[in-house]
N, C-alpha and C. Protein backbone atom coordinates (compact mmCIF):
# COMPACT_ATOMS: atom_id res chain seq x y z
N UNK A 1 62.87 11.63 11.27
CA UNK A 1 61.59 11.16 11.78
C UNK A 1 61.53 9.66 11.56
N UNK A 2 61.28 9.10 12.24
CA UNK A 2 61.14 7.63 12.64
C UNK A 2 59.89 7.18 12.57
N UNK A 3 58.83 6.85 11.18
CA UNK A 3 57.19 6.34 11.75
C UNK A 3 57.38 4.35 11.87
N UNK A 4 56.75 4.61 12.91
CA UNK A 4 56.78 3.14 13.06
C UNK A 4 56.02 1.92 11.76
N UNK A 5 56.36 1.32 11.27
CA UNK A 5 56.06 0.83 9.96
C UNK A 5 55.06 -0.27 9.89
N UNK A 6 55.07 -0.80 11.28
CA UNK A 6 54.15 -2.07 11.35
C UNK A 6 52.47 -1.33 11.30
N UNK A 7 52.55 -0.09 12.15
CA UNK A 7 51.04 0.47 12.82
C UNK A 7 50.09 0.73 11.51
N UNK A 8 50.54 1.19 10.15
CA UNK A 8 49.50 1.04 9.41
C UNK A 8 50.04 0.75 7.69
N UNK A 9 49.25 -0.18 6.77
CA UNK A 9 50.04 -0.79 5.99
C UNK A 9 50.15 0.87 5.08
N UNK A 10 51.05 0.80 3.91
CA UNK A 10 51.70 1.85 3.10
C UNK A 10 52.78 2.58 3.81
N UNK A 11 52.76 2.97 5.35
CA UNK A 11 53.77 3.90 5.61
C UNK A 11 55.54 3.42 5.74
N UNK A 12 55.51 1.65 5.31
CA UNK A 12 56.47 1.80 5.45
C UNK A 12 56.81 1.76 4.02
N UNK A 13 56.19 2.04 2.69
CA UNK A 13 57.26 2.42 1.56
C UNK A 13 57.18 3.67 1.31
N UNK A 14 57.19 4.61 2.32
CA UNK A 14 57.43 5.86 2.35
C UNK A 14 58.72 6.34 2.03
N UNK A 15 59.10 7.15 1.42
CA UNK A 15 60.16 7.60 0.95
C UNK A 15 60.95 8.98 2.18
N UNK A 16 62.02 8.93 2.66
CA UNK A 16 62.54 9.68 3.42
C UNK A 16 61.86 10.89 2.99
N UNK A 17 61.59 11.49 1.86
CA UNK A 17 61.28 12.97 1.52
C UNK A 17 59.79 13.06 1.94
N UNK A 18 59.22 11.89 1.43
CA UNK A 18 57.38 12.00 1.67
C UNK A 18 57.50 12.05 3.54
N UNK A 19 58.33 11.02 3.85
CA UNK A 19 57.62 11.61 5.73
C UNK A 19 57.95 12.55 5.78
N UNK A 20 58.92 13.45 5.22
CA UNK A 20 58.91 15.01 5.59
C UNK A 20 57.66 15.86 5.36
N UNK A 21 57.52 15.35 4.00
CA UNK A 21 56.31 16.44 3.41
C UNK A 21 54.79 15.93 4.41
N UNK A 22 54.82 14.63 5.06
CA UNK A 22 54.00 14.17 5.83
C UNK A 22 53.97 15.00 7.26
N UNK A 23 55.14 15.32 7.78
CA UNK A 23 54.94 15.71 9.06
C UNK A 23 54.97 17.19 8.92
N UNK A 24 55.05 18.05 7.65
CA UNK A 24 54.70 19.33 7.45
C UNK A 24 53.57 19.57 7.04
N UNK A 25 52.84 18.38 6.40
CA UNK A 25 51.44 18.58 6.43
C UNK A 25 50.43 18.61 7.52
N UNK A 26 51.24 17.73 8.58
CA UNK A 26 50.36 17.61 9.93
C UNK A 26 50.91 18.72 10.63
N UNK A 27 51.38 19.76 10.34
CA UNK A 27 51.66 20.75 10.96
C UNK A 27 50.89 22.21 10.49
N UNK A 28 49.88 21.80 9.36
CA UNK A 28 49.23 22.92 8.42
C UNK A 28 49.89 23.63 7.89
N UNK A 29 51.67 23.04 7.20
CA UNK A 29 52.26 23.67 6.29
C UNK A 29 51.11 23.89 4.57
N UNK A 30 51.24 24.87 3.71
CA UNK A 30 51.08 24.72 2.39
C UNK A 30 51.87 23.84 1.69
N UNK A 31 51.48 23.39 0.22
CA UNK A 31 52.72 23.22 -0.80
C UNK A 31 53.84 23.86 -0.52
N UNK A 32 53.24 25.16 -1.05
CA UNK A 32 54.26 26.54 -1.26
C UNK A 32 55.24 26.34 0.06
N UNK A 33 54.84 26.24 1.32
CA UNK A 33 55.91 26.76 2.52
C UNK A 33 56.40 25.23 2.52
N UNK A 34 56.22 24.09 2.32
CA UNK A 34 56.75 22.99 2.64
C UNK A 34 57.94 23.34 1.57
N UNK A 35 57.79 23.25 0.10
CA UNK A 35 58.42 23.54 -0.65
C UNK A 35 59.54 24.49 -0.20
N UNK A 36 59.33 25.94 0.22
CA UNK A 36 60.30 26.42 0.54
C UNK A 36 61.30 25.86 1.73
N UNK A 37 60.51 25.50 3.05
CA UNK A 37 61.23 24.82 3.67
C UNK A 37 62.26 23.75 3.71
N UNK A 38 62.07 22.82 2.03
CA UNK A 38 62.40 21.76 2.31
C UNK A 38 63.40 22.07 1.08
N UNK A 39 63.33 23.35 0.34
CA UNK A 39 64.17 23.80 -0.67
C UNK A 39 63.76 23.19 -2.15
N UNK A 40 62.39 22.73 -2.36
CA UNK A 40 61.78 21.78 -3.48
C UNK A 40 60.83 23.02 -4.09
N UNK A 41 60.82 22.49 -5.28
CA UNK A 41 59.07 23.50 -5.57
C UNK A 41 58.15 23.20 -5.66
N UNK A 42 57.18 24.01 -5.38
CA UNK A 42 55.53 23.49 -4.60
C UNK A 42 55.28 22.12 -5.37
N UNK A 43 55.39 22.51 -7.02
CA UNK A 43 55.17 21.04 -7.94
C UNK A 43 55.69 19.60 -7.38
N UNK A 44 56.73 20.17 -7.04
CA UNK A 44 57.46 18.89 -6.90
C UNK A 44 56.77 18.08 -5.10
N UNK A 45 56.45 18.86 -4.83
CA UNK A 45 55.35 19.03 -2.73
C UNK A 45 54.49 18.50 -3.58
N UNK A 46 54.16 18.97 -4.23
CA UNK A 46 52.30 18.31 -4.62
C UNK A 46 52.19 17.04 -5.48
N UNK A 47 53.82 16.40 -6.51
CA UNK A 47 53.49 15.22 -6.52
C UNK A 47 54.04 14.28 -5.20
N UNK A 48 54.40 14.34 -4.44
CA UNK A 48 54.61 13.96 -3.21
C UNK A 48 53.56 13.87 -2.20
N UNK A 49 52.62 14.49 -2.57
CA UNK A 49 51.43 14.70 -1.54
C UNK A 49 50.38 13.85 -2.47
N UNK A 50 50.32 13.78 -3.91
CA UNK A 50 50.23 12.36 -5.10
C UNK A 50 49.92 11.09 -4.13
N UNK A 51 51.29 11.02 -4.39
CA UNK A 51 52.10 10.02 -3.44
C UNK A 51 51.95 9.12 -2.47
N UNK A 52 52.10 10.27 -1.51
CA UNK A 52 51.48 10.13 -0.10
C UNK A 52 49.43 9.56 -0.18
N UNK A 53 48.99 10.50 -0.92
CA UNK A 53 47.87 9.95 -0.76
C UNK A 53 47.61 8.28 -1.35
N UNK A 54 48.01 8.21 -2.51
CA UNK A 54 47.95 6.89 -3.02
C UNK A 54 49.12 5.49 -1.59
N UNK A 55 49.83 5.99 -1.50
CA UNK A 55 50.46 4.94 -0.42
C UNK A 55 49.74 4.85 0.15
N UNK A 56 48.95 5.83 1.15
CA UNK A 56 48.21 5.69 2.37
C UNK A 56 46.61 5.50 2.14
N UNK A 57 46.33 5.48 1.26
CA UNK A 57 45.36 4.81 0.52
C UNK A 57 44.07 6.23 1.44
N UNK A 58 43.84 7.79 1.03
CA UNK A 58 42.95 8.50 1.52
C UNK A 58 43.26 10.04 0.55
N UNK A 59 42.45 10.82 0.70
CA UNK A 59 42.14 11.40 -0.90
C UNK A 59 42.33 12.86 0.13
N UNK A 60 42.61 12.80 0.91
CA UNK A 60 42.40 14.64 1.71
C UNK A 60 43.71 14.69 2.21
N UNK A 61 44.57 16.17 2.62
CA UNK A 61 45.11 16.45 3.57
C UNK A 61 45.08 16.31 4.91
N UNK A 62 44.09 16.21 5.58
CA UNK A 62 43.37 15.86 6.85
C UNK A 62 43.24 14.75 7.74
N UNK A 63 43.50 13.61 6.40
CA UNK A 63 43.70 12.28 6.26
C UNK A 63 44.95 11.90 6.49
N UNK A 64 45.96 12.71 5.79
CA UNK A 64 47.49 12.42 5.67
C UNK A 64 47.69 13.04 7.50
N UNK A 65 47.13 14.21 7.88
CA UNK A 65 47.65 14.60 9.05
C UNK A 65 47.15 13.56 10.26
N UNK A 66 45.92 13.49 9.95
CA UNK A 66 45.76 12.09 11.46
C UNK A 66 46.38 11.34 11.57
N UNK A 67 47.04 10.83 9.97
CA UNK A 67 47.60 9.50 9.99
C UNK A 67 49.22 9.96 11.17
N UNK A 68 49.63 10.93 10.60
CA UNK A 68 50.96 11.43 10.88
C UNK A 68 50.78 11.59 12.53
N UNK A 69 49.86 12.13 12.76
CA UNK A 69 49.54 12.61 14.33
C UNK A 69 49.53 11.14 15.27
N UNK A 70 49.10 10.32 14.37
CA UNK A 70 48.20 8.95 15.13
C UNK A 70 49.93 8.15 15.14
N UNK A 71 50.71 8.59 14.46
CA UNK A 71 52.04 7.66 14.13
C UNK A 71 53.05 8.46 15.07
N UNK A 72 52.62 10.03 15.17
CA UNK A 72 53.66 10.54 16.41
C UNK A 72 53.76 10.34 17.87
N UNK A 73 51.81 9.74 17.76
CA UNK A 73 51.66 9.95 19.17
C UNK A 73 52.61 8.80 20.14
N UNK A 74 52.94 8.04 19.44
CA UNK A 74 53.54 6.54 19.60
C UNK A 74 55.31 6.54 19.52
N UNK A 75 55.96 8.07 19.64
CA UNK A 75 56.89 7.95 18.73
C UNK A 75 57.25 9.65 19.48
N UNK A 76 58.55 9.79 19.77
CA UNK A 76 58.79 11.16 20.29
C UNK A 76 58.67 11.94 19.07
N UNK A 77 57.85 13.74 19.14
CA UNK A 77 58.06 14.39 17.87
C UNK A 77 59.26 14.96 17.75
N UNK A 78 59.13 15.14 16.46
CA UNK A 78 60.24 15.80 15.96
C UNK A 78 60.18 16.59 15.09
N UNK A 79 60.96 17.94 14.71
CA UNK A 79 60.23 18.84 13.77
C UNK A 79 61.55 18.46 12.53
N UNK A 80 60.62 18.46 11.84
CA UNK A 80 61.61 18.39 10.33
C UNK A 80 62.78 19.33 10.13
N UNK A 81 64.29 18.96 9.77
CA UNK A 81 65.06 19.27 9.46
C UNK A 81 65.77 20.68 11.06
N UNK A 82 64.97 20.27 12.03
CA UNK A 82 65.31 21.13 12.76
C UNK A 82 64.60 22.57 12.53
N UNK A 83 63.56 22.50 11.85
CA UNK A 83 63.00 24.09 11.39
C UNK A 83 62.40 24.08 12.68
């Protein structure tokens, strides 16, 4: 996944793993199923989703998904890891 880095400040010190857990959140994955998907455990999804919120400077899930949606729309999608 490719987010374009200029369109909003924090996303570009995103970490290869957080845009994953980013574009499974904008997909209404859980912890739990991102985790399994991505072969991590939920703990380890949820300090990542920490993370994510503090980079992107917004306190909800909902928040993280617009952002992700608003960064795909600009940007061909792509589903993580081929799932």
């Amino acid at each position: 996944m490719n987010l374009p880095h200029s369109h909003l400040p924090g996303i570009a010190s995103l970490t290869p793993r957080e845009e994953q857990v980013l574009q499974w959140i904008s997909q209404g994955k859980t912890n739990g199923e991102i985790g399994i998907i991505l072969g991590i455990s939920g703990l380890t999804v949820k300090k990542h989703v920490e993370h994510l919120f503090t980079k992107l400077g917004v306190d909800n899930r909902v928040s993280l998904a617009m952002i992700q949606n608003s960064q795909s729309s600009t940007t061909p999608k792509n589903t993580p890891n081929g799932v």
